[in-house]
N, C-alpha and C. Protein backbone atom coordinates (compact mmCIF):
# COMPACT_ATOMS: atom_id res chain seq x y z
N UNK A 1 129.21 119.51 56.42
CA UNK A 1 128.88 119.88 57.79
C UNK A 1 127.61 120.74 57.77
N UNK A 2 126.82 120.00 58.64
CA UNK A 2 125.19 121.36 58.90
C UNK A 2 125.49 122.63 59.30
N UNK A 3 124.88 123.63 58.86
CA UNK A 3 125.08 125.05 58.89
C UNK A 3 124.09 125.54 60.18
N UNK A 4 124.52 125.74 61.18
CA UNK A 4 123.70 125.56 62.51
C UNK A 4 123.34 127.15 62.92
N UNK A 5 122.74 127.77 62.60
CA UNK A 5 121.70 129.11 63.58
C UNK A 5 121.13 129.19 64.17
N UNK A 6 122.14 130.18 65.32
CA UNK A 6 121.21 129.89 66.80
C UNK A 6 121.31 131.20 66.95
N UNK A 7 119.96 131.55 67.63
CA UNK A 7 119.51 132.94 68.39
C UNK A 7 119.92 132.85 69.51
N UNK A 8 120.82 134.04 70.64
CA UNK A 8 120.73 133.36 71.83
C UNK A 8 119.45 134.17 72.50
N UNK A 9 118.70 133.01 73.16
CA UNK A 9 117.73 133.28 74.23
C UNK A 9 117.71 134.47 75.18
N UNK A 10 118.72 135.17 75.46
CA UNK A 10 118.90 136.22 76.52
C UNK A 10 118.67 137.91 75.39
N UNK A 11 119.67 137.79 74.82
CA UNK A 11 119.56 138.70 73.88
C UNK A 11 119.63 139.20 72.69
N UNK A 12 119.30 137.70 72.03
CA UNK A 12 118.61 137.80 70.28
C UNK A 12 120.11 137.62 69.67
N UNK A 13 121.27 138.36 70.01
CA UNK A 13 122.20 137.91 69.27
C UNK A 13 122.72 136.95 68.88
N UNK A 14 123.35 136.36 67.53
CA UNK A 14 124.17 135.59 67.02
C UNK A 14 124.70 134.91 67.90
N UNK A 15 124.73 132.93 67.98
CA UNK A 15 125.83 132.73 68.53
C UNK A 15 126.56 132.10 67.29
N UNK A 16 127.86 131.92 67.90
CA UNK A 16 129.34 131.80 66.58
C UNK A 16 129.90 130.21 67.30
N UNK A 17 130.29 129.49 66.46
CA UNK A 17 131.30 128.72 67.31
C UNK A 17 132.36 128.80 67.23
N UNK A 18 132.94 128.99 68.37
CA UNK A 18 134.48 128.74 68.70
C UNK A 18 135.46 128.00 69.90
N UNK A 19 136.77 128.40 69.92
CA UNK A 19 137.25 127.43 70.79
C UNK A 19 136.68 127.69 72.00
N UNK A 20 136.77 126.66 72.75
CA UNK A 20 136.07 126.34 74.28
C UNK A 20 137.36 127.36 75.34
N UNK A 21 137.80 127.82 74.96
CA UNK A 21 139.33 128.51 75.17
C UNK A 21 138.68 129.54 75.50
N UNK A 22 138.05 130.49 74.72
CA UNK A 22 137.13 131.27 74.81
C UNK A 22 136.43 131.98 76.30
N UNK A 23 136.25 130.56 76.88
CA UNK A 23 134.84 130.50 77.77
C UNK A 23 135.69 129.97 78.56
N UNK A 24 136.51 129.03 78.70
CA UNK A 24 137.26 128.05 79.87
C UNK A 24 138.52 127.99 79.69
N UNK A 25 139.34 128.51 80.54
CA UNK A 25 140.81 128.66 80.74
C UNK A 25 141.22 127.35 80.13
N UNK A 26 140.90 126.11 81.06
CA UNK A 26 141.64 125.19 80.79
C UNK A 26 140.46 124.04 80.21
N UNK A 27 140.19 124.95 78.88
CA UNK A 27 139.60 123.72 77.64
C UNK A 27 140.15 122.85 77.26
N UNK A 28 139.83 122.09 77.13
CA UNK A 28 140.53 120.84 76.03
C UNK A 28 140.98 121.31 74.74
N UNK A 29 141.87 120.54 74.01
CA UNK A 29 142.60 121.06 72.58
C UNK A 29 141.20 120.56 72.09
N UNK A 30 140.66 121.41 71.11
CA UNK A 30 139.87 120.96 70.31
C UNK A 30 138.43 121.21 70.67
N UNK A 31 138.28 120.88 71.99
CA UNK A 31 136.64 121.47 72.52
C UNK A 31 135.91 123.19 71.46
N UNK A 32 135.00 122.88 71.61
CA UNK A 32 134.79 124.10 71.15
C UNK A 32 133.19 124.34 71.77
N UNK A 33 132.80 125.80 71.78
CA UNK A 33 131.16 126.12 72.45
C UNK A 33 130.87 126.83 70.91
N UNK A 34 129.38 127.01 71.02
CA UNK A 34 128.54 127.86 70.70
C UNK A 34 128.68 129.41 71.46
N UNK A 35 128.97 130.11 71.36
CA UNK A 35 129.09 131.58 72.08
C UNK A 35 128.39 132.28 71.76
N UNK A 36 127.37 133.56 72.33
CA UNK A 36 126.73 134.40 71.83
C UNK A 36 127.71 135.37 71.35
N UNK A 37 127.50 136.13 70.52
CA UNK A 37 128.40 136.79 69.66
C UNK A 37 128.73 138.26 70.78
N UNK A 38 127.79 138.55 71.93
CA UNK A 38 127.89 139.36 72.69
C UNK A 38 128.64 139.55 73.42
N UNK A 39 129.07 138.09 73.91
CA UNK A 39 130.09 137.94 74.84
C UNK A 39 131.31 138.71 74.98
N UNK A 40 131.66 139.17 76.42
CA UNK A 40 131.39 138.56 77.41
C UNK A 40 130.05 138.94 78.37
N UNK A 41 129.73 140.41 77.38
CA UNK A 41 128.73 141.28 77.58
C UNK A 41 127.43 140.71 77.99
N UNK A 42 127.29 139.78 77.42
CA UNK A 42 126.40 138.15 77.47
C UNK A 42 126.79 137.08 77.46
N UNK A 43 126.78 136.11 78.81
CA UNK A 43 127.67 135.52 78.80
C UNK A 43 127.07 134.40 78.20
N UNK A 44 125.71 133.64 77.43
CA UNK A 44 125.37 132.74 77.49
C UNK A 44 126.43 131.94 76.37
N UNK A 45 126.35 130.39 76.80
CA UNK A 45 127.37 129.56 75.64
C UNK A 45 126.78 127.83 75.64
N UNK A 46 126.93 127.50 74.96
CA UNK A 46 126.99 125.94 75.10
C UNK A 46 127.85 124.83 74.57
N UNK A 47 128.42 123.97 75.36
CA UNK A 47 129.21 123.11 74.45
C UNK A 47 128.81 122.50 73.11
N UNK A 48 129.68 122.41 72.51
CA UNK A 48 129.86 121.64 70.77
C UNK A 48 130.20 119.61 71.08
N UNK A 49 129.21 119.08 70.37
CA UNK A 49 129.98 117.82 70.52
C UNK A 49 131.38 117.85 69.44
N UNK A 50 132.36 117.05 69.56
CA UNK A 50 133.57 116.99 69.80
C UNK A 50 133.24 116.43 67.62
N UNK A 51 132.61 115.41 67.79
CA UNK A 51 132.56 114.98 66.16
C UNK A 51 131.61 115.20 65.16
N UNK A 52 130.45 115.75 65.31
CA UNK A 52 129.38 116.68 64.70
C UNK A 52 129.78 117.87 64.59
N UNK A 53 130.27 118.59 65.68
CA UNK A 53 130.12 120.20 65.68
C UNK A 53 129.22 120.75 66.15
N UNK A 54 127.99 120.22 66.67
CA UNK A 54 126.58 120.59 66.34
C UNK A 54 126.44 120.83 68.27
N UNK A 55 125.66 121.98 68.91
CA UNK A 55 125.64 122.55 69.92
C UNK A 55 124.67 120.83 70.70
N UNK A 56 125.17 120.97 71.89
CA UNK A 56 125.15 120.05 72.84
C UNK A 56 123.56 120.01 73.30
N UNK A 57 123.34 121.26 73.73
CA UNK A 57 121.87 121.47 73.85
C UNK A 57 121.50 123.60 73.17
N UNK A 58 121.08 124.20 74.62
CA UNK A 58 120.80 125.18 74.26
C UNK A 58 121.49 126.28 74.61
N UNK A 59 121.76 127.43 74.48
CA UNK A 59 122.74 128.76 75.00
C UNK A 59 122.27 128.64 76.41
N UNK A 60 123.32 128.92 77.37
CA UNK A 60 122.97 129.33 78.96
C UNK A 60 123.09 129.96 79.68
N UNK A 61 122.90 130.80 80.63
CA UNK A 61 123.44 132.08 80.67
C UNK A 61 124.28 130.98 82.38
N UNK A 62 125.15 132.30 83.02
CA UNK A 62 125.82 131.30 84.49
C UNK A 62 124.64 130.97 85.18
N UNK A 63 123.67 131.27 85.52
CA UNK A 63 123.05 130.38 86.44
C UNK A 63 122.15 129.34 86.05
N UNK A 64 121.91 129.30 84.50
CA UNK A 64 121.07 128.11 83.98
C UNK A 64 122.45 127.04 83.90
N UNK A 65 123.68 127.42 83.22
CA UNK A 65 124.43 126.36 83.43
C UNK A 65 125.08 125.55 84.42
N UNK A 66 124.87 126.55 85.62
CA UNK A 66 125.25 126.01 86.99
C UNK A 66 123.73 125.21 87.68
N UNK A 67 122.61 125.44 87.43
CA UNK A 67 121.77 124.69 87.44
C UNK A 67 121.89 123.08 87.23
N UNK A 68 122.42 123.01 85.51
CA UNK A 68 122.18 122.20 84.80
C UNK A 68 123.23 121.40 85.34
N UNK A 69 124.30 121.43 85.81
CA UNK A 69 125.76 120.81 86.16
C UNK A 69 125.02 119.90 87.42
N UNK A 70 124.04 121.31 88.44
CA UNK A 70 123.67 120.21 89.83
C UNK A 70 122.59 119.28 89.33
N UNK A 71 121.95 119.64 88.07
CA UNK A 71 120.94 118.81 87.59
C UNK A 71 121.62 117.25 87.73
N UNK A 72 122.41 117.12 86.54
CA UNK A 72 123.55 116.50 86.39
C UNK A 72 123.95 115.32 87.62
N UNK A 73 124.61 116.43 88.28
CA UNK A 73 124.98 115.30 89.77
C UNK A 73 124.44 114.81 90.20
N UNK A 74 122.72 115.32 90.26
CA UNK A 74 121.87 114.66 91.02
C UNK A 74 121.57 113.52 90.68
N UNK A 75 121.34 113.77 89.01
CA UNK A 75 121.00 112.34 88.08
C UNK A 75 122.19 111.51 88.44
N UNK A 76 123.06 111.77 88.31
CA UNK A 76 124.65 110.63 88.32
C UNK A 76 124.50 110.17 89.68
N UNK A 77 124.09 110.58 90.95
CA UNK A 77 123.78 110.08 92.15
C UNK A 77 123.17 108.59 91.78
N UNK A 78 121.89 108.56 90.72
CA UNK A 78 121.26 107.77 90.80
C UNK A 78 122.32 105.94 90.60
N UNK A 79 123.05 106.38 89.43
CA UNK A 79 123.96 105.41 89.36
C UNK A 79 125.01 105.13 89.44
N UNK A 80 125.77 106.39 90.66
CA UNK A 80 127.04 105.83 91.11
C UNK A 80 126.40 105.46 91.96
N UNK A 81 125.65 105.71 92.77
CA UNK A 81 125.51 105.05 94.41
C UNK A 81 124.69 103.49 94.30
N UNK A 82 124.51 103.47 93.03
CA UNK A 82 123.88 101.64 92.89
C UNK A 82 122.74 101.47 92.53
N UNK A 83 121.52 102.55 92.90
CA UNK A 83 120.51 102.75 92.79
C UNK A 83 120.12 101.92 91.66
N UNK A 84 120.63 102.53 90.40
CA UNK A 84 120.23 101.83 89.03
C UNK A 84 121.02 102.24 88.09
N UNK A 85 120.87 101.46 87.04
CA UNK A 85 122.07 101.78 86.10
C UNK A 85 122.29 102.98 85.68
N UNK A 86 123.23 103.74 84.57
CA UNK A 86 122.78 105.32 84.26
C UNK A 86 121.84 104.79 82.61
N UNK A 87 121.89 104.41 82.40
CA UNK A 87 120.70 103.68 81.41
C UNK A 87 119.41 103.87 82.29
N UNK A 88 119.03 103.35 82.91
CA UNK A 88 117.83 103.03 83.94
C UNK A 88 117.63 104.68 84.62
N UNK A 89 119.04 105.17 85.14
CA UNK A 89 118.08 106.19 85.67
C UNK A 89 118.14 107.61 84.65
N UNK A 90 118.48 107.75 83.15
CA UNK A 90 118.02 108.40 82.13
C UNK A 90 116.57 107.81 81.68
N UNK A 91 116.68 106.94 81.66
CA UNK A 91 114.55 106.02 81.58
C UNK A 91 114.17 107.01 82.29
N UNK A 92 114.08 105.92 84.13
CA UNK A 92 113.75 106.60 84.78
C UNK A 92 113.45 108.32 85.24
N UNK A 93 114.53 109.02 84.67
CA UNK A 93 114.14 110.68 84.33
C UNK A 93 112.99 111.11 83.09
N UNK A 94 113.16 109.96 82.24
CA UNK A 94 112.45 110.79 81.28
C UNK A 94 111.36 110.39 81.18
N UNK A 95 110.37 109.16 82.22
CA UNK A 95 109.26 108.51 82.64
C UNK A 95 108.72 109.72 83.50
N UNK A 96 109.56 109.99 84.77
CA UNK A 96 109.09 111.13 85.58
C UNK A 96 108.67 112.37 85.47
N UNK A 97 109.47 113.23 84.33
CA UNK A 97 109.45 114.26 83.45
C UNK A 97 107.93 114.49 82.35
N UNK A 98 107.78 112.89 82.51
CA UNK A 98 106.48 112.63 80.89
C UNK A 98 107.38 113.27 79.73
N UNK A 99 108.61 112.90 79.14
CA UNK A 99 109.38 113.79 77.98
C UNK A 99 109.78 111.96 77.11
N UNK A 100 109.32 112.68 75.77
CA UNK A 100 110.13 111.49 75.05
C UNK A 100 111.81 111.93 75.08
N UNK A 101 112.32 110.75 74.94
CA UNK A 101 113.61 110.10 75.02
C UNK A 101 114.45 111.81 74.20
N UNK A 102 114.06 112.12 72.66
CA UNK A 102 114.21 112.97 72.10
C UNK A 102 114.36 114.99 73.21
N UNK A 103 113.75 114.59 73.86
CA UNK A 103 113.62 115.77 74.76
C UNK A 103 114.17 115.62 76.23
N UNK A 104 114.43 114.75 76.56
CA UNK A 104 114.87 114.35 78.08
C UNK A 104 116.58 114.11 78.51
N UNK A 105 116.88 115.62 77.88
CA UNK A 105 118.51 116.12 77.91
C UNK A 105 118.26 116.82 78.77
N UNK A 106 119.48 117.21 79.64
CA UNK A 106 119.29 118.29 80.74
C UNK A 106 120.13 119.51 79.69
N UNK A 107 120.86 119.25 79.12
CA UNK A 107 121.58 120.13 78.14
C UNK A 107 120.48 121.00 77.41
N UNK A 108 119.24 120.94 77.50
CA UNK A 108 117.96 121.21 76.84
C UNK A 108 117.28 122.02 77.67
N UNK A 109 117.58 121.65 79.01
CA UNK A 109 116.79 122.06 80.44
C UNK A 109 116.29 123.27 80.41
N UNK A 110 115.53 123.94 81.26
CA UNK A 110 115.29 125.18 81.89
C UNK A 110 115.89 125.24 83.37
N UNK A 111 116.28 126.64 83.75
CA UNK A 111 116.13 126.33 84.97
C UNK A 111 115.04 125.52 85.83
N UNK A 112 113.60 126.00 85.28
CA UNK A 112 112.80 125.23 86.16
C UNK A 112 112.51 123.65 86.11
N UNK A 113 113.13 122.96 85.01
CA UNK A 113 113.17 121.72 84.36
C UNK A 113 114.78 121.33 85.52
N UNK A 114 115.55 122.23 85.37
CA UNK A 114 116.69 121.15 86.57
C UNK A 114 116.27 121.35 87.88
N UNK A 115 115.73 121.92 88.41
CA UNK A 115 114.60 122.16 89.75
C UNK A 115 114.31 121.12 90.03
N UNK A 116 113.07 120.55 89.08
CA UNK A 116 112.13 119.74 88.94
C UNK A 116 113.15 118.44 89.18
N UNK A 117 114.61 118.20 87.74
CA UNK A 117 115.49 117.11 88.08
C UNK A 117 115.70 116.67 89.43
N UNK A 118 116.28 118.12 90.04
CA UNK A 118 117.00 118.13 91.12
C UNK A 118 116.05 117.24 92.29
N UNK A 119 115.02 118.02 92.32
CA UNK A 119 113.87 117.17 93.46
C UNK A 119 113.54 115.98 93.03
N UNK A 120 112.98 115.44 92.02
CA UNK A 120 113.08 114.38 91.75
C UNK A 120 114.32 113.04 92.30
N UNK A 121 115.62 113.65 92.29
CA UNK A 121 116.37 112.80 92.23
C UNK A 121 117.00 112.50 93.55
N UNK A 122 116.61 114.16 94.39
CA UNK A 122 116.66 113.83 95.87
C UNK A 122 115.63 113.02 96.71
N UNK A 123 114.12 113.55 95.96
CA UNK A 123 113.25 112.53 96.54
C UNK A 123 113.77 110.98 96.42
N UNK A 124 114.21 110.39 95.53
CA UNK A 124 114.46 109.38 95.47
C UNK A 124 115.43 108.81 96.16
N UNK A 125 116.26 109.54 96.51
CA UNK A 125 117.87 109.14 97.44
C UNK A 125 117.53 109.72 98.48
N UNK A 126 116.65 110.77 98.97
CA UNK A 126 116.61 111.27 99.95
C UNK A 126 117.82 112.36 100.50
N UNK A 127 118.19 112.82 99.55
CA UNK A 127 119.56 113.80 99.87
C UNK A 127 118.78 114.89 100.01
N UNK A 128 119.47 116.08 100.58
CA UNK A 128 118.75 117.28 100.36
C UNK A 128 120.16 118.08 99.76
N UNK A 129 119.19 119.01 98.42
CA UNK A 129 119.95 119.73 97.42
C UNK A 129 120.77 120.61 98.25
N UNK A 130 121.75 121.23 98.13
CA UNK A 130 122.94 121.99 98.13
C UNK A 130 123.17 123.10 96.60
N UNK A 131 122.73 123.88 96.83
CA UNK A 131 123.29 124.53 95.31
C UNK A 131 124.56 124.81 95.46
N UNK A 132 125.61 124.91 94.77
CA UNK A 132 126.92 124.86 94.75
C UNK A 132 127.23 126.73 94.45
């Protein structure tokens, strides 16, 4: 297994992985995040994929991850409502963005990068954003 070190972005400390239990009442058996070692003091975290281990994207603090979630919906708009496939509209995001394929995760995002998602994906459907 890769030996993974991460700084978190907010305040330099260690993050650790552990159970997703941690961070979310009702985790899945087995889920697990990246946590800053600060926590809860700092809340930033990120999910673990499930068969690597290896952090999903980057540490987040609550409002970059609540960002990233409406990022998210906005993109999934594109292909539940018919628009285009979710193949087509991950292209399509990462054509708009100018990001190779390698970089065009929202799990990666900035706040100002799910902004950017967000309008993008309303311009296209014509919804207007709602932050949750």
């Amino acid at each position: 297994m890769k030996q993974v070190n991460i700084s978190c972005p907010y305040c330099g400390a260690k993050a650790v992985r552990r159970s997703a239990q941690v961070v979310r009442r009702n985790a899945g058996s087995g889920e697990e995040v990246y946590v800053c070692a600060r926590y809860p003091v700092c809340d930033a975290y990120v999910a673990a994929h499930r068969d690597s281990r290896l952090p999903m994207g980057t540490l987040a603090n609550r409002k970059l991850r609540q960002m990233r979630r409406d990022a998210h919906l906005a993109l999934n708009r594109l292909w539940e409502d018919g628009y285009m496939s979710k193949k087509e509209a991950y292209r399509w995001l990462q054509v708009q963005l100018g990001l190779p394929e390698a970089e065009a995760h929202i799990a990666h995002f900035s706040e100002y990068r799910c902004a950017q998602v967000i309008c993008l994906c309303d311009g296209f459907t014509g919804a207007a954003y709602k932050a949750a």
